[in-house]
PDB file of N, CA and C in Angstrom:
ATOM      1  N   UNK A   1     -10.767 -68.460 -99.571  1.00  0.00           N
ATOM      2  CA  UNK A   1     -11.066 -67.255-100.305  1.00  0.00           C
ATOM      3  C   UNK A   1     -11.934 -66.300 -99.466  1.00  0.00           C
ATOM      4  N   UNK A   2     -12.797 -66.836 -98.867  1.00  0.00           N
ATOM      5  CA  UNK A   2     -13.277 -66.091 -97.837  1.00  0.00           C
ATOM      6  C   UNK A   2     -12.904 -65.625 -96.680  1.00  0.00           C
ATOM      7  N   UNK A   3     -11.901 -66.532 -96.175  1.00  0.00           N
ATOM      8  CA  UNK A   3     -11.069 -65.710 -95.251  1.00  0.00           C
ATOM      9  C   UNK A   3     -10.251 -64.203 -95.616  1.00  0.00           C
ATOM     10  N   UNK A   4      -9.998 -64.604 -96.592  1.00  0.00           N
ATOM     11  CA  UNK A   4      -8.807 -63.399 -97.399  1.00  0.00           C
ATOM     12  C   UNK A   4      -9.880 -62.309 -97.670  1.00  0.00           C
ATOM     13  N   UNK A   5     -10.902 -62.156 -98.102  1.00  0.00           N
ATOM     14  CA  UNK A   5     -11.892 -61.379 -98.616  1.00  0.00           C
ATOM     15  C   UNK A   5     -12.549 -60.415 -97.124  1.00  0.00           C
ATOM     16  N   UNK A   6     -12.359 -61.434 -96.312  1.00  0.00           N
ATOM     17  CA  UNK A   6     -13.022 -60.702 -94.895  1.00  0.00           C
ATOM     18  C   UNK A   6     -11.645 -59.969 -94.402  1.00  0.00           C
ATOM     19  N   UNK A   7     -10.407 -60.631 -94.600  1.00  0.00           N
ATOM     20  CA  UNK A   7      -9.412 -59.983 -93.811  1.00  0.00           C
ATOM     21  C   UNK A   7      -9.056 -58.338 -94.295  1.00  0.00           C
ATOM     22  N   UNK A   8      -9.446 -58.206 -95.736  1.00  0.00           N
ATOM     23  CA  UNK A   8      -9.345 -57.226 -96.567  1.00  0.00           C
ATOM     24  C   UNK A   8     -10.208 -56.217 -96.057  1.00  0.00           C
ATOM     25  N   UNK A   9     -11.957 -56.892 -96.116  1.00  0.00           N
ATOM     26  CA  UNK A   9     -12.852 -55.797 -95.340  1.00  0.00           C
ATOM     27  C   UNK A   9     -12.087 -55.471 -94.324  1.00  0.00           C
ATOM     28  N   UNK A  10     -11.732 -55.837 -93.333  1.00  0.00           N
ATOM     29  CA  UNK A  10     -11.128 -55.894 -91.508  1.00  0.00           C
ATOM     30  C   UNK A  10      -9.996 -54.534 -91.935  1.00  0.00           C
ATOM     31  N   UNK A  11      -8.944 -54.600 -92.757  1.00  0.00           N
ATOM     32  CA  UNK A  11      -8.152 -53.728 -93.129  1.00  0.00           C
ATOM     33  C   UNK A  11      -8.454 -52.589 -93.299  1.00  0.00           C
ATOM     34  N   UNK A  12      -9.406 -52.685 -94.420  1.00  0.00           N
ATOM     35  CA  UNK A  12     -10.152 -51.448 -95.143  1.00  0.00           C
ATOM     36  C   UNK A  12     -11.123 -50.842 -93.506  1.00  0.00           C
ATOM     37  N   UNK A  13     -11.468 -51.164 -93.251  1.00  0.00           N
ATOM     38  CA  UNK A  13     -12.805 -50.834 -91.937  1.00  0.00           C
ATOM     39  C   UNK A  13     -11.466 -49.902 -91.184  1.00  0.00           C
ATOM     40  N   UNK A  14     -10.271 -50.755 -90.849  1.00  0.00           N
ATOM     41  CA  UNK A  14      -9.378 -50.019 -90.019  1.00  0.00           C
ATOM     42  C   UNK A  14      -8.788 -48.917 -90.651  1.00  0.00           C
ATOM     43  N   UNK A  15      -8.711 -48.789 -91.706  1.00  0.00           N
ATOM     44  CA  UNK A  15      -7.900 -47.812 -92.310  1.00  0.00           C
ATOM     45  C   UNK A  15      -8.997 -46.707 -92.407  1.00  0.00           C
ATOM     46  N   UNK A  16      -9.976 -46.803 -92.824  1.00  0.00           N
ATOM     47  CA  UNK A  16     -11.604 -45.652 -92.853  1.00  0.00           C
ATOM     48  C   UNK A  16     -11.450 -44.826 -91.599  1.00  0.00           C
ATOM     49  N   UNK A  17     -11.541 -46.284 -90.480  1.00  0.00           N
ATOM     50  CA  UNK A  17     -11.499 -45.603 -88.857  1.00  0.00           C
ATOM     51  C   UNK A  17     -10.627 -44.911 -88.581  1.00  0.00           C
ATOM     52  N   UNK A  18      -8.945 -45.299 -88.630  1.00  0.00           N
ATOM     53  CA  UNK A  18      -7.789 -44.406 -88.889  1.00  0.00           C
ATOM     54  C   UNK A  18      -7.591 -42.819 -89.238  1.00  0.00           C
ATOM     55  N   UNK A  19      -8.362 -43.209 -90.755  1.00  0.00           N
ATOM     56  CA  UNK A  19      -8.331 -41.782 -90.883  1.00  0.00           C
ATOM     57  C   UNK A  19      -9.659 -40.867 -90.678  1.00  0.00           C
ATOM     58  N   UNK A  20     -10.408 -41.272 -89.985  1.00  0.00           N
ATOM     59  CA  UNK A  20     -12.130 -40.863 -89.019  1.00  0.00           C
ATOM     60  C   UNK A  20     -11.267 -39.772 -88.033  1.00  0.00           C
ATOM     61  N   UNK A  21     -10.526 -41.271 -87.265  1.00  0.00           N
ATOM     62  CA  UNK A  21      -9.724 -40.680 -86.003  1.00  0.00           C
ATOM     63  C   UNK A  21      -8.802 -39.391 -86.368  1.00  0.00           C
ATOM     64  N   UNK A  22      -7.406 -38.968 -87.071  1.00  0.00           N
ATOM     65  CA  UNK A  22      -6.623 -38.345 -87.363  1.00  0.00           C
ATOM     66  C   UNK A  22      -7.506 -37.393 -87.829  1.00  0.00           C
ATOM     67  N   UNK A  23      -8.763 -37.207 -88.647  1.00  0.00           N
ATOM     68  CA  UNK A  23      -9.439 -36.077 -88.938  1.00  0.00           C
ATOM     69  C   UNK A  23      -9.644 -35.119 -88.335  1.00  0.00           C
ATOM     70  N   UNK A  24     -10.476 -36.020 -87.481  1.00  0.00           N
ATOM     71  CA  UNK A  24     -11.286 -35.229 -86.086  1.00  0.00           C
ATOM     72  C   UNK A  24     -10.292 -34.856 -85.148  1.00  0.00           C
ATOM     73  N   UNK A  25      -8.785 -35.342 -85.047  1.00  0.00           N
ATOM     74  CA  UNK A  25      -7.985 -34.688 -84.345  1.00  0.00           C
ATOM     75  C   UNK A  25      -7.348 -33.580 -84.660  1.00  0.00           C
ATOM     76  N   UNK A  26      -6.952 -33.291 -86.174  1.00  0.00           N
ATOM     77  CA  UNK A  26      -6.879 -32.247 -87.213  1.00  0.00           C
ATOM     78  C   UNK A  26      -8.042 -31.507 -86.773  1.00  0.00           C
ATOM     79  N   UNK A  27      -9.071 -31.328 -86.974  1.00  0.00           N
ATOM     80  CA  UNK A  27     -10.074 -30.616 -86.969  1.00  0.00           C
ATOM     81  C   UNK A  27      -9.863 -29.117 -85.438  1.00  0.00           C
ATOM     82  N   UNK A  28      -9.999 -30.231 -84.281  1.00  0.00           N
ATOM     83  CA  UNK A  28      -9.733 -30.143 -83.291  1.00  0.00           C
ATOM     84  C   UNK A  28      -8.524 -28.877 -82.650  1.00  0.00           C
ATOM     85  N   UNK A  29      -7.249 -29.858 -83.262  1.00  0.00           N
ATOM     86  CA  UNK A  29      -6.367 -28.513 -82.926  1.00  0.00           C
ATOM     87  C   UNK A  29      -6.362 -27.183 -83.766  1.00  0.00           C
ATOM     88  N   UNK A  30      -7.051 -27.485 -85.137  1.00  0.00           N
ATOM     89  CA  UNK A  30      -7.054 -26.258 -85.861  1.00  0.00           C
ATOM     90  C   UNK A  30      -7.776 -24.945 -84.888  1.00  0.00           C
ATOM     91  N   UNK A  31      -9.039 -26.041 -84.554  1.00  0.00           N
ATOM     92  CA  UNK A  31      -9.892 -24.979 -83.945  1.00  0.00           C
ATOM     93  C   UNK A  31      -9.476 -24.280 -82.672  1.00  0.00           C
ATOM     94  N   UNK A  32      -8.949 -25.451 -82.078  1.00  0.00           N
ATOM     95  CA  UNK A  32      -8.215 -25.273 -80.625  1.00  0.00           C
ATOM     96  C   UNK A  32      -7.238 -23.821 -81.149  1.00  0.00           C
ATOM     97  N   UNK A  33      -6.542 -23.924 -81.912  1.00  0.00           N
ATOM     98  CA  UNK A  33      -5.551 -22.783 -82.411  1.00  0.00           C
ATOM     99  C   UNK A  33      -6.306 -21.751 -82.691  1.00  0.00           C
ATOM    100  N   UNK A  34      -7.266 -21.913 -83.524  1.00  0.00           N
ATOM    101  CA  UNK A  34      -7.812 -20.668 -83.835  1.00  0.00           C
ATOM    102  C   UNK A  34      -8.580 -20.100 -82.525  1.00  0.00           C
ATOM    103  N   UNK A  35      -8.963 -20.665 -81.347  1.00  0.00           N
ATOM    104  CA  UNK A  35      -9.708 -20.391 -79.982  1.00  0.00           C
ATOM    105  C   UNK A  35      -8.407 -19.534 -79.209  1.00  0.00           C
ATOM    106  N   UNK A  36      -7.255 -20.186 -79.157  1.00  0.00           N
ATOM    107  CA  UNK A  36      -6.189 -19.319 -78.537  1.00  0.00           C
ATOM    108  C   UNK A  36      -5.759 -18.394 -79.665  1.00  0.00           C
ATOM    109  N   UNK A  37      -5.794 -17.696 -80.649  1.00  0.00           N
ATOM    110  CA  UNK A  37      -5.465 -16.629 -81.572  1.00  0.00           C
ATOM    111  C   UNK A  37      -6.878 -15.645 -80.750  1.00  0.00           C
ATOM    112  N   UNK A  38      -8.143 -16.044 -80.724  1.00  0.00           N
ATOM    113  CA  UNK A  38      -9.012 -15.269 -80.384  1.00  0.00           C
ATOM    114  C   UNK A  38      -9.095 -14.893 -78.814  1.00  0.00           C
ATOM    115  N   UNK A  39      -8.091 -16.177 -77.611  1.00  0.00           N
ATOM    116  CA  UNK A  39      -8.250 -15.682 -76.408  1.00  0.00           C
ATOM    117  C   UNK A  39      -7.107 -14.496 -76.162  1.00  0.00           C
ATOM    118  N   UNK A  40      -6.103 -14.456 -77.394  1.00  0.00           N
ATOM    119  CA  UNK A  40      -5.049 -13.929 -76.768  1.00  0.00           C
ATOM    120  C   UNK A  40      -5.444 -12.162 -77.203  1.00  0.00           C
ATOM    121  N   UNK A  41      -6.092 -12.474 -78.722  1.00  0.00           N
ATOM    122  CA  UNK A  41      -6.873 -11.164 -79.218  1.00  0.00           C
ATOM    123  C   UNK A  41      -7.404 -10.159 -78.566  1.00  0.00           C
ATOM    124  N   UNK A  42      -8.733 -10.767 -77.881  1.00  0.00           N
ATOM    125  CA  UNK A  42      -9.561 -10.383 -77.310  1.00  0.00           C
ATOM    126  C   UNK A  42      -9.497 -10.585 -75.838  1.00  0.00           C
ATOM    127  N   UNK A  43      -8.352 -11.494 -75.375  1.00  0.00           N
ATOM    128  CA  UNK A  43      -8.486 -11.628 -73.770  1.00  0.00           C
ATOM    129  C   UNK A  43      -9.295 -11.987 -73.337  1.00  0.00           C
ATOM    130  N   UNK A  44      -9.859 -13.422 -73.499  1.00  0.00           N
ATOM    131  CA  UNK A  44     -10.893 -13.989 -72.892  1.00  0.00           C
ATOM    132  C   UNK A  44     -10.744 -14.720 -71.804  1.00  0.00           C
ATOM    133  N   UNK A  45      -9.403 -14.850 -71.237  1.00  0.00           N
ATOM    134  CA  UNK A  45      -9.551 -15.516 -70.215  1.00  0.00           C
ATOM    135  C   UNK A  45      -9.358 -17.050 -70.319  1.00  0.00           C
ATOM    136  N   UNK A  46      -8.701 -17.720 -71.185  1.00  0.00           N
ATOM    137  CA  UNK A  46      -9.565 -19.143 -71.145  1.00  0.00           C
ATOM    138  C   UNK A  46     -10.572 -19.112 -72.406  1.00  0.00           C
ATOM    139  N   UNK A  47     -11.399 -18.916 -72.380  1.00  0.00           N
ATOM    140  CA  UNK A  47     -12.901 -18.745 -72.910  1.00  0.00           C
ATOM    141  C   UNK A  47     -12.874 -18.976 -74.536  1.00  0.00           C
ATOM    142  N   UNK A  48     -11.556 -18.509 -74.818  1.00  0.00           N
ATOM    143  CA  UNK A  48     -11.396 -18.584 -76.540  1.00  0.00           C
ATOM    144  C   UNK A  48     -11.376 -20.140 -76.958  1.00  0.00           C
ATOM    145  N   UNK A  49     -10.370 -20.623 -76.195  1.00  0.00           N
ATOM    146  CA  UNK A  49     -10.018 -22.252 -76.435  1.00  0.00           C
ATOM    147  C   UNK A  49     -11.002 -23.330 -76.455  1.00  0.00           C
ATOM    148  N   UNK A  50     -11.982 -22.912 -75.065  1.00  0.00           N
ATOM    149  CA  UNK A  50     -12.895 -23.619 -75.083  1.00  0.00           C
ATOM    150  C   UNK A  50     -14.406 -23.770 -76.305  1.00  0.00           C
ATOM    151  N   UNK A  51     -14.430 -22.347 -76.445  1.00  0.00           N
ATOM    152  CA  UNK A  51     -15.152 -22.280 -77.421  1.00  0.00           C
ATOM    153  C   UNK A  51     -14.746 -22.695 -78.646  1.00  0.00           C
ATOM    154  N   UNK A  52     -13.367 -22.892 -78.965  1.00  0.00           N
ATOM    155  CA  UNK A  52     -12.553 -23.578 -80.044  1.00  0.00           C
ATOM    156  C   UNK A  52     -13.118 -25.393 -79.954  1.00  0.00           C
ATOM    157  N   UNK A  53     -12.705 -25.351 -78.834  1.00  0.00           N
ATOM    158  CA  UNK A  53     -13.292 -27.063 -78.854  1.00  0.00           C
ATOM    159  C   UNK A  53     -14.889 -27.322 -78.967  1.00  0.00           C
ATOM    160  N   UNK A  54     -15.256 -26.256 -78.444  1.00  0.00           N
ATOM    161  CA  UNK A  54     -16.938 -27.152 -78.269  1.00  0.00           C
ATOM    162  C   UNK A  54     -17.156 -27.065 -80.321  1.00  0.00           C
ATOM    163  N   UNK A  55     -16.860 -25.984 -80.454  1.00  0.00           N
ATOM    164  CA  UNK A  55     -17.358 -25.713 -82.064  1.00  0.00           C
ATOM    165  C   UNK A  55     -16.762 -26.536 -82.912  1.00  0.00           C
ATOM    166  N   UNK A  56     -15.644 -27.162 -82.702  1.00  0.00           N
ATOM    167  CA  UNK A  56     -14.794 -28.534 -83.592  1.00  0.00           C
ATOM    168  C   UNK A  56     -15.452 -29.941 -83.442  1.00  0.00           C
ATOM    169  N   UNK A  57     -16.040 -29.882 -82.066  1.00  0.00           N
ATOM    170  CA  UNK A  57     -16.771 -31.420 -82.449  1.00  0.00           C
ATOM    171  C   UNK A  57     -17.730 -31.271 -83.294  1.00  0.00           C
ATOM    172  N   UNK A  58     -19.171 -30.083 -83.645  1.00  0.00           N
ATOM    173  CA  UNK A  58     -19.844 -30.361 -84.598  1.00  0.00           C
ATOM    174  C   UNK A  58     -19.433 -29.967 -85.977  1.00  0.00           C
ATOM    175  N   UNK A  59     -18.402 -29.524 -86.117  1.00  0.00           N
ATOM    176  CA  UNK A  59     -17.668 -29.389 -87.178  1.00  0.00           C
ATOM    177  C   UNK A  59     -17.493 -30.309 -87.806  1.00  0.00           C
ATOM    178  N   UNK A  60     -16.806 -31.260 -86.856  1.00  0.00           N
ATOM    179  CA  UNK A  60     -15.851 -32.307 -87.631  1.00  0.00           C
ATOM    180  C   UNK A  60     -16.790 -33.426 -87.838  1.00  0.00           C
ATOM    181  N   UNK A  61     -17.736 -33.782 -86.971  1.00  0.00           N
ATOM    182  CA  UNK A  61     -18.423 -35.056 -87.280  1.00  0.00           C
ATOM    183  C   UNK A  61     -19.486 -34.250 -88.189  1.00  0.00           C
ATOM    184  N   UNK A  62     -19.777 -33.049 -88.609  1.00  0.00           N
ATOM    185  CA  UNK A  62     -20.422 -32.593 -89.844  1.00  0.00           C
ATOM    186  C   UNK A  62     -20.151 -33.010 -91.481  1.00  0.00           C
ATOM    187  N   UNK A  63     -18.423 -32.956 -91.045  1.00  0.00           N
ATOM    188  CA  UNK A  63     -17.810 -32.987 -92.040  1.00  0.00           C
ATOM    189  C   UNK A  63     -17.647 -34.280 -92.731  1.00  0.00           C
ATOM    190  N   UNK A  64     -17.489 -35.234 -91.522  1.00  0.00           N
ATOM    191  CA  UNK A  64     -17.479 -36.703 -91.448  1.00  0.00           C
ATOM    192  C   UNK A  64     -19.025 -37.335 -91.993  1.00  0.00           C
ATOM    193  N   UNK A  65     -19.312 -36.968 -91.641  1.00  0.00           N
ATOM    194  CA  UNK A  65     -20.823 -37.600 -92.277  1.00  0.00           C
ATOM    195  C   UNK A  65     -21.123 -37.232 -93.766  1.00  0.00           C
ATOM    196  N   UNK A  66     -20.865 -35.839 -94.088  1.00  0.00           N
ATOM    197  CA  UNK A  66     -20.788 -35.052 -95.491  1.00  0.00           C
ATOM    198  C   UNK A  66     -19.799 -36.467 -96.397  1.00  0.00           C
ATOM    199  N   UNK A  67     -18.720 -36.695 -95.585  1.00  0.00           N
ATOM    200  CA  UNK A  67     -18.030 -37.515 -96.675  1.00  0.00           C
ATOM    201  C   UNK A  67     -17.919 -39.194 -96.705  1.00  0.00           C
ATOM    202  N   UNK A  68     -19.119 -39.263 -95.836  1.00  0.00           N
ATOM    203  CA  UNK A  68     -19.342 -40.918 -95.836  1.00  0.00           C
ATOM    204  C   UNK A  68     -20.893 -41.107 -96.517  1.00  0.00           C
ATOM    205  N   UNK A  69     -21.296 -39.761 -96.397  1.00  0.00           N
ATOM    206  CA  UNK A  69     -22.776 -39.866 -97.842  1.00  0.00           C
ATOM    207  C   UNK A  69     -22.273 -39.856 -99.103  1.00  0.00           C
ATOM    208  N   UNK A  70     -21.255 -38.865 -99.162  1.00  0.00           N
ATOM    209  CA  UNK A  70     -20.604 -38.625-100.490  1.00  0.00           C
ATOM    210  C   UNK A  70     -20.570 -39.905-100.676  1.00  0.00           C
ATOM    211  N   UNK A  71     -19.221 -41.064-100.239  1.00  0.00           N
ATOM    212  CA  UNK A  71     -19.050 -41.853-100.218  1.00  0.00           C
ATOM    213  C   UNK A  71     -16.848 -41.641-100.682  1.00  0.00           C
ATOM    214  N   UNK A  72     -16.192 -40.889-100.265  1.00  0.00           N
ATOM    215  CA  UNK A  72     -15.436 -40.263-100.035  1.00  0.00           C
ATOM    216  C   UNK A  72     -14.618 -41.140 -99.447  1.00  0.00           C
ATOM    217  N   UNK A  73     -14.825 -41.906 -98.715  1.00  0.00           N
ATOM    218  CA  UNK A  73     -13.919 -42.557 -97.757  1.00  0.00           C
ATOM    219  C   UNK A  73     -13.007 -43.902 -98.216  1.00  0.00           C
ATOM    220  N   UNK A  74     -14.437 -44.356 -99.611  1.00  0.00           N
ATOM    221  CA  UNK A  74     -14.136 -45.626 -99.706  1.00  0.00           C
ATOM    222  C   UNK A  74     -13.204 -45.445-101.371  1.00  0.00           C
TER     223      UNK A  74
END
């Protein structure tokens, strides 16, 4: 019974992480997209995209934390 009970946690842990991962990759290209809408706008050179990415990592692990206090995940 305890095996089965841990294998369940092990599942559940992977499936949380799963969708941790796919979030933050969502997150990512949104921003990434919205960085090239603004390099092509404004002609930055480059400069749009990157600033797309740096601003999606504290985005997303903002967001991620918001919904593991909530408790959202589980």
């Amino acid at each position: 019974m305890k095996d089965q009970n841990s294998f369940r946690q092990m599942i559940r842990a992977f499936a949380i992480l799963s969708g941790v991962g796919i979030y933050i990759a969502v997150v990512i290209l949104i921003c990434l997209y919205l960085g090239n809408l603004a390099d092509n706008f404004f002609d930055l050179d480059g400069r749009g995209k990157l600033i797309g990415i740096f601003c999606a990592f504290p985005i997303a692990f903002y967001s991620i934390y918001r919904q593991l206090k909530r408790g959202d995940f589980f």
